[in-house]
PDB file of N, CA and C in Angstrom:
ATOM      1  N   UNK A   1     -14.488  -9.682 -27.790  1.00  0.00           N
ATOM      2  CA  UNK A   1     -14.129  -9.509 -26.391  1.00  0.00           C
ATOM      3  C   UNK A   1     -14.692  -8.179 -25.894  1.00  0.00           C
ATOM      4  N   UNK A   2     -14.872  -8.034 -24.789  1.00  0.00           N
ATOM      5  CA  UNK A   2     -15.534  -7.258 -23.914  1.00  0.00           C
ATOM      6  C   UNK A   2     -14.569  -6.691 -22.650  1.00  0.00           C
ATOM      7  N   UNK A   3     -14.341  -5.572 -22.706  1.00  0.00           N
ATOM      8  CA  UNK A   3     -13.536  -4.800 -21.651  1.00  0.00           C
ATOM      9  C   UNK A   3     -14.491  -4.827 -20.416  1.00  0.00           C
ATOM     10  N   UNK A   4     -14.098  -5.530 -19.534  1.00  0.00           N
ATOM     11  CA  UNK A   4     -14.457  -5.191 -18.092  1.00  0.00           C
ATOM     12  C   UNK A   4     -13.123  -5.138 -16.849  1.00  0.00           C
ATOM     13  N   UNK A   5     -14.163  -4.641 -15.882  1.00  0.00           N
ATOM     14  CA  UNK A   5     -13.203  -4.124 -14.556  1.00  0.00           C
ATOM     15  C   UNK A   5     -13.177  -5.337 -13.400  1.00  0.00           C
ATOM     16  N   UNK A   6     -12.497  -5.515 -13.256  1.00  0.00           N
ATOM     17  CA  UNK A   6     -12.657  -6.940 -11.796  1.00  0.00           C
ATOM     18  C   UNK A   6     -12.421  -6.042 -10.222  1.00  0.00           C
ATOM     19  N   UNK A   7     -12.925  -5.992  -9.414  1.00  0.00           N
ATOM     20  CA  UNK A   7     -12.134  -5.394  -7.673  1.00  0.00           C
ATOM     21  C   UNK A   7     -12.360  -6.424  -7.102  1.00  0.00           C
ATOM     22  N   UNK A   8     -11.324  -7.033  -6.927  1.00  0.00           N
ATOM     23  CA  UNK A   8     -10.781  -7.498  -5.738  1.00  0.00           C
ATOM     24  C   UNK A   8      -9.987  -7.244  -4.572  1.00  0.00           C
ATOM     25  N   UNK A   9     -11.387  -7.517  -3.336  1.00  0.00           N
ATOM     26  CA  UNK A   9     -10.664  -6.820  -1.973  1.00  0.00           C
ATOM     27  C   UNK A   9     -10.825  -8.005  -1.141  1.00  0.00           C
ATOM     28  N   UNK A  10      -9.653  -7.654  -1.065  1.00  0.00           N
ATOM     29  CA  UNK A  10      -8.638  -8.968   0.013  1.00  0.00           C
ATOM     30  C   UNK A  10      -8.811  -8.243   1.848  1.00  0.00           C
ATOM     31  N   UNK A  11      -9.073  -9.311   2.508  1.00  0.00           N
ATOM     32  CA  UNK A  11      -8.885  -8.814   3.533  1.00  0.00           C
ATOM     33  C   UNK A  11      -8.689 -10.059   4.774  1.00  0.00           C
ATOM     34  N   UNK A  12      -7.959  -9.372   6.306  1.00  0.00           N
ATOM     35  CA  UNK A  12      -7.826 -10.875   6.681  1.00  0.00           C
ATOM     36  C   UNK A  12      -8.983 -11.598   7.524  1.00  0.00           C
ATOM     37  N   UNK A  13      -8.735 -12.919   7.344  1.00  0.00           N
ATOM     38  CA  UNK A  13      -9.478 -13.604   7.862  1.00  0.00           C
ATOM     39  C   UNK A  13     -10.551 -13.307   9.398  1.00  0.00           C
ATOM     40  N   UNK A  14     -11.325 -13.787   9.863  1.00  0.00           N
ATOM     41  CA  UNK A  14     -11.760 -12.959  11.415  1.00  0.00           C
ATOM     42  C   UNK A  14     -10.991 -14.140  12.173  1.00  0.00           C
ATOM     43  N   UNK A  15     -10.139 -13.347  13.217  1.00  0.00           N
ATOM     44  CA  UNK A  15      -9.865 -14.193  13.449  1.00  0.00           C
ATOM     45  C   UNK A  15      -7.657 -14.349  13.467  1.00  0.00           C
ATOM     46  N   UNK A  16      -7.487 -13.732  12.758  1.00  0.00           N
ATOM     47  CA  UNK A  16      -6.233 -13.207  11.884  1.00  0.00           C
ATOM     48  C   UNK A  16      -5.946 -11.741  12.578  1.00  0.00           C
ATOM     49  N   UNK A  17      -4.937 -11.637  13.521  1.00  0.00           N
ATOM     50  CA  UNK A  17      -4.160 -10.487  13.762  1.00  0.00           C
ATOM     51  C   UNK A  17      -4.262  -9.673  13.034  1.00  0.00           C
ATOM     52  N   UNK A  18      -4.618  -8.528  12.824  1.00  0.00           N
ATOM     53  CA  UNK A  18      -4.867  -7.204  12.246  1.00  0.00           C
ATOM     54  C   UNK A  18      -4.392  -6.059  12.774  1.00  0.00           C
ATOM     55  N   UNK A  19      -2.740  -5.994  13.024  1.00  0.00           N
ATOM     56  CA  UNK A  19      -2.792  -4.325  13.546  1.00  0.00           C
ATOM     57  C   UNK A  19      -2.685  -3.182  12.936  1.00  0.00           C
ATOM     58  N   UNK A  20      -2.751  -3.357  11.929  1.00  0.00           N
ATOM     59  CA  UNK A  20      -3.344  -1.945  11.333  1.00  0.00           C
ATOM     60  C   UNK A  20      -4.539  -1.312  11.592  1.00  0.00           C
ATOM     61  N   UNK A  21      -5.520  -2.376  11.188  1.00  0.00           N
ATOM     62  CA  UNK A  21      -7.226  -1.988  11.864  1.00  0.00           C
ATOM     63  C   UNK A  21      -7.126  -1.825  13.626  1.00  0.00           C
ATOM     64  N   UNK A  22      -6.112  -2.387  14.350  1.00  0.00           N
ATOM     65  CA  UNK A  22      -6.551  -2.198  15.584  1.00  0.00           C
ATOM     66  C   UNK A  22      -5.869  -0.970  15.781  1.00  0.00           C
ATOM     67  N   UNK A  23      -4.819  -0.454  15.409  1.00  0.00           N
ATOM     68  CA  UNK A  23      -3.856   0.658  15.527  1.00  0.00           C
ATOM     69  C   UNK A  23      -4.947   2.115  14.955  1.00  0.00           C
ATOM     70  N   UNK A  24      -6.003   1.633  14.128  1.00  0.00           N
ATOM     71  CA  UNK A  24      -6.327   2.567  13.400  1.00  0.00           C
ATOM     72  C   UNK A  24      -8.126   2.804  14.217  1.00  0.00           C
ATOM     73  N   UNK A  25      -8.652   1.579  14.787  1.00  0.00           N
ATOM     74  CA  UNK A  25      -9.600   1.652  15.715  1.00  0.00           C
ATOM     75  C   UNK A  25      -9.005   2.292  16.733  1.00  0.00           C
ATOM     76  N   UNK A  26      -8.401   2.358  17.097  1.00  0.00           N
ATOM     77  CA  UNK A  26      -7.488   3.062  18.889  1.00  0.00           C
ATOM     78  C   UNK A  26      -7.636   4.769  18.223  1.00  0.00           C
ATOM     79  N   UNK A  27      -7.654   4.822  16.839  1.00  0.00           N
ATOM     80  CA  UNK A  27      -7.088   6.258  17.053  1.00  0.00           C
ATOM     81  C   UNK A  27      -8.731   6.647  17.063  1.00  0.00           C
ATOM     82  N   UNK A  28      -9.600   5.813  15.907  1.00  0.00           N
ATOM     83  CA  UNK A  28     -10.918   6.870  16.089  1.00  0.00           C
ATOM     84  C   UNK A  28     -11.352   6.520  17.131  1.00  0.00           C
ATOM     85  N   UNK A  29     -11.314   5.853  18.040  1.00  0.00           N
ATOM     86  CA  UNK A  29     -11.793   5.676  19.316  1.00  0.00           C
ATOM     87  C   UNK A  29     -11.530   7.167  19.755  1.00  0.00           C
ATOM     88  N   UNK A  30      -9.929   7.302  19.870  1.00  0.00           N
ATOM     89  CA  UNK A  30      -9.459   8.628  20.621  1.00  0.00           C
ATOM     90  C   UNK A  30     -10.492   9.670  19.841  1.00  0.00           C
ATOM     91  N   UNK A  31     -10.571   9.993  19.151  1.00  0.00           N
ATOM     92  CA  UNK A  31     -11.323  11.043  18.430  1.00  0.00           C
ATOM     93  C   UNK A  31     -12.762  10.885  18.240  1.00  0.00           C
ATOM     94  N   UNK A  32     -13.231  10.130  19.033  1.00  0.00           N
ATOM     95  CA  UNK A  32     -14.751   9.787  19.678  1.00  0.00           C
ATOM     96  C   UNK A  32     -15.231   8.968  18.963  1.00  0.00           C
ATOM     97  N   UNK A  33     -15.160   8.157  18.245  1.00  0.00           N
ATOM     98  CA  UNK A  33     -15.729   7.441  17.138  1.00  0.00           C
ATOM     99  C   UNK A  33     -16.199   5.862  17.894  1.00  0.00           C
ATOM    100  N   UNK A  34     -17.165   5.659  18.083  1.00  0.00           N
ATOM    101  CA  UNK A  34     -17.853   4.305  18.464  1.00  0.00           C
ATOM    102  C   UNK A  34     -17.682   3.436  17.599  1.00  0.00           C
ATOM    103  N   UNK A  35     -16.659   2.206  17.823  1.00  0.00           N
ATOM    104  CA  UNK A  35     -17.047   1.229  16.792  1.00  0.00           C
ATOM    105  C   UNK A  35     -17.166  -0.259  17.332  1.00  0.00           C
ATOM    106  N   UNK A  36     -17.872  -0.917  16.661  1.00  0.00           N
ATOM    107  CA  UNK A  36     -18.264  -2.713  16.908  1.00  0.00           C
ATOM    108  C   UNK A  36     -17.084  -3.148  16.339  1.00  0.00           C
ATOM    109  N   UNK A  37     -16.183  -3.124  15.250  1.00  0.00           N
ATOM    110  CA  UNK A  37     -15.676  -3.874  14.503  1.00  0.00           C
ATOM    111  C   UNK A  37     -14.733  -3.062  13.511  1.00  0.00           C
ATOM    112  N   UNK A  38     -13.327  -2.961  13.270  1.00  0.00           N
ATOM    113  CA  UNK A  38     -12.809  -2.790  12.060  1.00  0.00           C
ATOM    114  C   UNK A  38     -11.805  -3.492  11.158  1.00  0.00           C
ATOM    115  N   UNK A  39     -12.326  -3.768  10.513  1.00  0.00           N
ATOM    116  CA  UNK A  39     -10.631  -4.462   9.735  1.00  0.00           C
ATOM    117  C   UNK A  39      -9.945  -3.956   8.080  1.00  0.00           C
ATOM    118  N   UNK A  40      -9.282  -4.031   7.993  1.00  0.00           N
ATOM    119  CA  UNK A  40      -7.819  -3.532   6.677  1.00  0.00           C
ATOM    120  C   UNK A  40      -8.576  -4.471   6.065  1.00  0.00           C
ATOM    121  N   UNK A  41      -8.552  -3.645   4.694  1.00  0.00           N
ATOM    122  CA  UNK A  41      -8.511  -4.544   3.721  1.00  0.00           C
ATOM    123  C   UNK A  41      -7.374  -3.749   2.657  1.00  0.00           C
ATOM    124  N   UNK A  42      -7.292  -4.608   1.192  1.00  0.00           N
ATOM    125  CA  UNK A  42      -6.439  -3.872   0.026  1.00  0.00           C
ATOM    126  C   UNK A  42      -7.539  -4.234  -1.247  1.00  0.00           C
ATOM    127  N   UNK A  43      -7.429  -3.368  -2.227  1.00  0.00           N
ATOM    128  CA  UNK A  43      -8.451  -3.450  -3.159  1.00  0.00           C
ATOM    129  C   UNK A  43      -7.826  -3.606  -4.736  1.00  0.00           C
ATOM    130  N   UNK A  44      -7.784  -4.428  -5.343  1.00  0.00           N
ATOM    131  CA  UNK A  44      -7.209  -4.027  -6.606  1.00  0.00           C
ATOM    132  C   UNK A  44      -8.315  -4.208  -7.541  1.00  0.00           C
ATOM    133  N   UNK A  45      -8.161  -3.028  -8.330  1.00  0.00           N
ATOM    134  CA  UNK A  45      -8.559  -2.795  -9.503  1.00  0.00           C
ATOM    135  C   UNK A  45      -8.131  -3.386 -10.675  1.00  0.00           C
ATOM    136  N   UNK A  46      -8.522  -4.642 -12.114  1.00  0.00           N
ATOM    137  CA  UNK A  46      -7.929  -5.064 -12.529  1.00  0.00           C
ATOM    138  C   UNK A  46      -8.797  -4.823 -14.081  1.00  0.00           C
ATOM    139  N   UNK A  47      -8.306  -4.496 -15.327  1.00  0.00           N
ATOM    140  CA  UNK A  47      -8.986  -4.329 -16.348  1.00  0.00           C
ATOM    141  C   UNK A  47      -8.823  -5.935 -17.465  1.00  0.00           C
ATOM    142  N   UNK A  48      -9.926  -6.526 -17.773  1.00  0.00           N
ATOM    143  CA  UNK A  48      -9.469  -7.469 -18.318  1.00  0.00           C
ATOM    144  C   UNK A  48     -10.161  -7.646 -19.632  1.00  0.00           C
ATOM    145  N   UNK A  49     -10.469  -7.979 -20.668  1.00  0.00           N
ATOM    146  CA  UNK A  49     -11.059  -8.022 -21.636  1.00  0.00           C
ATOM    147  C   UNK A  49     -10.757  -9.630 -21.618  1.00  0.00           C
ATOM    148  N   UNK A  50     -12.847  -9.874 -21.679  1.00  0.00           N
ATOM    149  CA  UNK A  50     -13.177 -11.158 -21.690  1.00  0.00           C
ATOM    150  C   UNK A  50     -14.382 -11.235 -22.534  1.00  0.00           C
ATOM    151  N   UNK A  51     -14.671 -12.372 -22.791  1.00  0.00           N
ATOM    152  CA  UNK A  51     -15.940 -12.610 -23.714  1.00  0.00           C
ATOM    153  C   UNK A  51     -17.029 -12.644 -22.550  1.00  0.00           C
ATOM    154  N   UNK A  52     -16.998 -12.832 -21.551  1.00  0.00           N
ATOM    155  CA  UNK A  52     -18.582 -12.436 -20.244  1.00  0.00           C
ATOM    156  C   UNK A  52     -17.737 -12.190 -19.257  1.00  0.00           C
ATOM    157  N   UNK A  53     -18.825 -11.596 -18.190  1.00  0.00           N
ATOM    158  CA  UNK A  53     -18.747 -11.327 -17.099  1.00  0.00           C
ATOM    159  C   UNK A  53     -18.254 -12.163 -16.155  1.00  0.00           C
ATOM    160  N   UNK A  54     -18.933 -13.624 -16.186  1.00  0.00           N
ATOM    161  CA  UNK A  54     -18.278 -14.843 -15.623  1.00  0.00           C
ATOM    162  C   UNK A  54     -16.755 -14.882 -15.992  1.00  0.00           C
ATOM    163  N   UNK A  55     -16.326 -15.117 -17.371  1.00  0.00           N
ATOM    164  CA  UNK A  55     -15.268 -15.322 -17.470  1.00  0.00           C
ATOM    165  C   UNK A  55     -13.821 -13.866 -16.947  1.00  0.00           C
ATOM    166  N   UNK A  56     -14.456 -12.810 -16.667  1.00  0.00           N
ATOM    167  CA  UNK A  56     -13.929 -12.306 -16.101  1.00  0.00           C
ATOM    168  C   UNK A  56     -13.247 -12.372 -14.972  1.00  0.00           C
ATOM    169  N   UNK A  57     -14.577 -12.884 -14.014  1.00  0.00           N
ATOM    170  CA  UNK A  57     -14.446 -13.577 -12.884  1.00  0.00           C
ATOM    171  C   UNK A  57     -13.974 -13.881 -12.400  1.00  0.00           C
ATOM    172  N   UNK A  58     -13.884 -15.485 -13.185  1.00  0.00           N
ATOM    173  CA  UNK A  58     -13.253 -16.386 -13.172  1.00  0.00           C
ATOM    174  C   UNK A  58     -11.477 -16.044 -13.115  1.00  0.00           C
ATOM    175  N   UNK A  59     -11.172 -14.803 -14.139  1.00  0.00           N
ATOM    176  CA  UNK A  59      -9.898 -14.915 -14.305  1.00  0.00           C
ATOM    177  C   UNK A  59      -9.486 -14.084 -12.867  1.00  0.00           C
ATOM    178  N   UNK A  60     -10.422 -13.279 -12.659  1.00  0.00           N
ATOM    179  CA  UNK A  60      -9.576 -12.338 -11.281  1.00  0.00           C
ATOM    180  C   UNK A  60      -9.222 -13.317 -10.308  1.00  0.00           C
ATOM    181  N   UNK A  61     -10.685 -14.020  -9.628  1.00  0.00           N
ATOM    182  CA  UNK A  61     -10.345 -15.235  -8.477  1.00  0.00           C
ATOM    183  C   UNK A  61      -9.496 -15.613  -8.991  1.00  0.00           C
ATOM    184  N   UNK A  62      -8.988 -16.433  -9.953  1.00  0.00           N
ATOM    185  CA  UNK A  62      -8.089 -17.131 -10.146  1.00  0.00           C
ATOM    186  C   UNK A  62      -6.432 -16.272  -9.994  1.00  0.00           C
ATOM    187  N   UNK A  63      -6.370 -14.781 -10.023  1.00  0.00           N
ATOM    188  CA  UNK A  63      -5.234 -14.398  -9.620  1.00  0.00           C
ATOM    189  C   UNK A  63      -5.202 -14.070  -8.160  1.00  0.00           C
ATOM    190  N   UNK A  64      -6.253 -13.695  -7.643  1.00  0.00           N
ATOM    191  CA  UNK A  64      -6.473 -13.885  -6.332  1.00  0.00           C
ATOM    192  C   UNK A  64      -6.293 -14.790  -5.361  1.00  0.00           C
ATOM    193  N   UNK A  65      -6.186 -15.838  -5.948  1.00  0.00           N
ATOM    194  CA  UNK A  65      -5.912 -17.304  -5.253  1.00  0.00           C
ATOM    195  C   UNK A  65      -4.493 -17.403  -5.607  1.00  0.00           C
ATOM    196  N   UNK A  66      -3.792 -17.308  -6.987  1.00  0.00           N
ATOM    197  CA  UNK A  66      -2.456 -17.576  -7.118  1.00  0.00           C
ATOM    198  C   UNK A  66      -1.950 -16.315  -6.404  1.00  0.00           C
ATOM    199  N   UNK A  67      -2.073 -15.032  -6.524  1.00  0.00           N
ATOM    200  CA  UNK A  67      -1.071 -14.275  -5.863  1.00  0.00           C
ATOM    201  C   UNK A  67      -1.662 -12.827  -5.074  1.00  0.00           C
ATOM    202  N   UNK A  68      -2.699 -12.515  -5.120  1.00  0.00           N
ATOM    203  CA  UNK A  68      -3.326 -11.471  -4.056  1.00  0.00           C
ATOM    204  C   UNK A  68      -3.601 -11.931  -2.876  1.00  0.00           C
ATOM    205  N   UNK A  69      -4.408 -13.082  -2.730  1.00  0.00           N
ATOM    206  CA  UNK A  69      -4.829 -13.259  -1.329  1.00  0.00           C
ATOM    207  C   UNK A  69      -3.759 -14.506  -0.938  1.00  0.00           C
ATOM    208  N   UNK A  70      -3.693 -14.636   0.392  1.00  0.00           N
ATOM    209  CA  UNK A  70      -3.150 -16.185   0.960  1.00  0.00           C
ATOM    210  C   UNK A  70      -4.315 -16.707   1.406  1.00  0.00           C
ATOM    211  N   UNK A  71      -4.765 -17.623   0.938  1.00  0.00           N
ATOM    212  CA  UNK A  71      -6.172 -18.487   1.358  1.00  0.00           C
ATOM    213  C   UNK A  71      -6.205 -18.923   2.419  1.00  0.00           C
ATOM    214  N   UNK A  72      -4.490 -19.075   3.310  1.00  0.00           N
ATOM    215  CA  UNK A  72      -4.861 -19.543   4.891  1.00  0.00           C
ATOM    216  C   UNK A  72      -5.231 -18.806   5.303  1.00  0.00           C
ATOM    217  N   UNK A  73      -4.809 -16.777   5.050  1.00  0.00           N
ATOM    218  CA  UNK A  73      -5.449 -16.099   6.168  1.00  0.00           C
ATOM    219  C   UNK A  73      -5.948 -14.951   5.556  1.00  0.00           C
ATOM    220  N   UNK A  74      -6.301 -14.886   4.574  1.00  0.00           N
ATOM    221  CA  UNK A  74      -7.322 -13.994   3.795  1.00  0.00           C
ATOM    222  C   UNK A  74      -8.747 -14.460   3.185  1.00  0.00           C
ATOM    223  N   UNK A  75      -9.760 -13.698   3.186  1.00  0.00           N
ATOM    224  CA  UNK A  75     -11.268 -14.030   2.342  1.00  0.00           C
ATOM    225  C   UNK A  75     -10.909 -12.915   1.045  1.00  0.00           C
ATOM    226  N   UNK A  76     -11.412 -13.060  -0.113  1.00  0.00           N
ATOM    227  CA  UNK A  76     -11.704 -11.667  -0.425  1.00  0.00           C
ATOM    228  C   UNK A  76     -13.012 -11.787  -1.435  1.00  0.00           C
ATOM    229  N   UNK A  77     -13.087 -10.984  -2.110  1.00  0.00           N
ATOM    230  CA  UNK A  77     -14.710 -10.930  -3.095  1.00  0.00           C
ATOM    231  C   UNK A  77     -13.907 -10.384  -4.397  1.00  0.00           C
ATOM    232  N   UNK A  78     -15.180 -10.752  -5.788  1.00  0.00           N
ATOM    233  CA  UNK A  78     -14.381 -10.401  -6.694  1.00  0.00           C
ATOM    234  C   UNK A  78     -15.831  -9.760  -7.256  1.00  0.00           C
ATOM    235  N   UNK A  79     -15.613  -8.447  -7.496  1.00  0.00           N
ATOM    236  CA  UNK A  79     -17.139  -7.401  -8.087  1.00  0.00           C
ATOM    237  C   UNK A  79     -16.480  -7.600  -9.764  1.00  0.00           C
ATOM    238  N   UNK A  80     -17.179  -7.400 -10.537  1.00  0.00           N
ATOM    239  CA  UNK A  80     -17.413  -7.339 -11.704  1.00  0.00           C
ATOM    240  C   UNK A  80     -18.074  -6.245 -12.168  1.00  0.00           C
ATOM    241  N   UNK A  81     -17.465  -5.541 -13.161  1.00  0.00           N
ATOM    242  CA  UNK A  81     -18.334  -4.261 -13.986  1.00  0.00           C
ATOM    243  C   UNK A  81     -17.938  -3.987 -15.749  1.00  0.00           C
ATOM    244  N   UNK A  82     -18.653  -3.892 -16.536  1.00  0.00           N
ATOM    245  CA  UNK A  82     -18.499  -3.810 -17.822  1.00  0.00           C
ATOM    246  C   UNK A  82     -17.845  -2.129 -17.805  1.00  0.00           C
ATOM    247  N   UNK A  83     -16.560  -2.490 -18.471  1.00  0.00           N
ATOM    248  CA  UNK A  83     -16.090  -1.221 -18.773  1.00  0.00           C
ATOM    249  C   UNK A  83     -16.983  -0.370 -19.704  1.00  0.00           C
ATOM    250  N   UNK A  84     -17.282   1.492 -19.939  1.00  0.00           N
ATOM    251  CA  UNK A  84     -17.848   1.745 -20.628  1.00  0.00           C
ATOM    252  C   UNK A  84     -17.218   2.011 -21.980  1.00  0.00           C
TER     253      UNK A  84
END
């Protein structure tokens, strides 16, 4: 087995009420900041020891779907990195 790192960042859907990102666009607005677009996300860091990279993967999405993200109103991505 092979120690690697999974991040998974959850975030909501476009489309999906966001007031944190809008509460938090209003302020850099106030403080001059130009923006097209912002949204919240949450990131977890997860250490898993797997025999590949895929199967790493595999295991984060798969907690991501049972209990990080809600699939009606979240996307998220799952990065992969070999622990050193």
């Amino acid at each position: 087995m092979t120690g690697y790192t999974a991040t998974v960042t959850v975030r909501l859907k476009h489309g999906v009420l966001d007031p944190e990102a809008e509460t938090t666009a209003r302020a850099l607005e106030r403080l001059g900041f130009e923006l097209e677009a912002l949204r919240s996300a949450d990131r977890f860091e997860i250490d898993i020891d797997a025999d590949d990279a895929d199967e790493a993967a595999d295991r984060a999405g798969e907690m991501a779907e049972r209990l990080l993200a809600n699939p009606t109103i979240h996307d998220y991505d799952v990065e992969v990195v070999e622990r050193e």
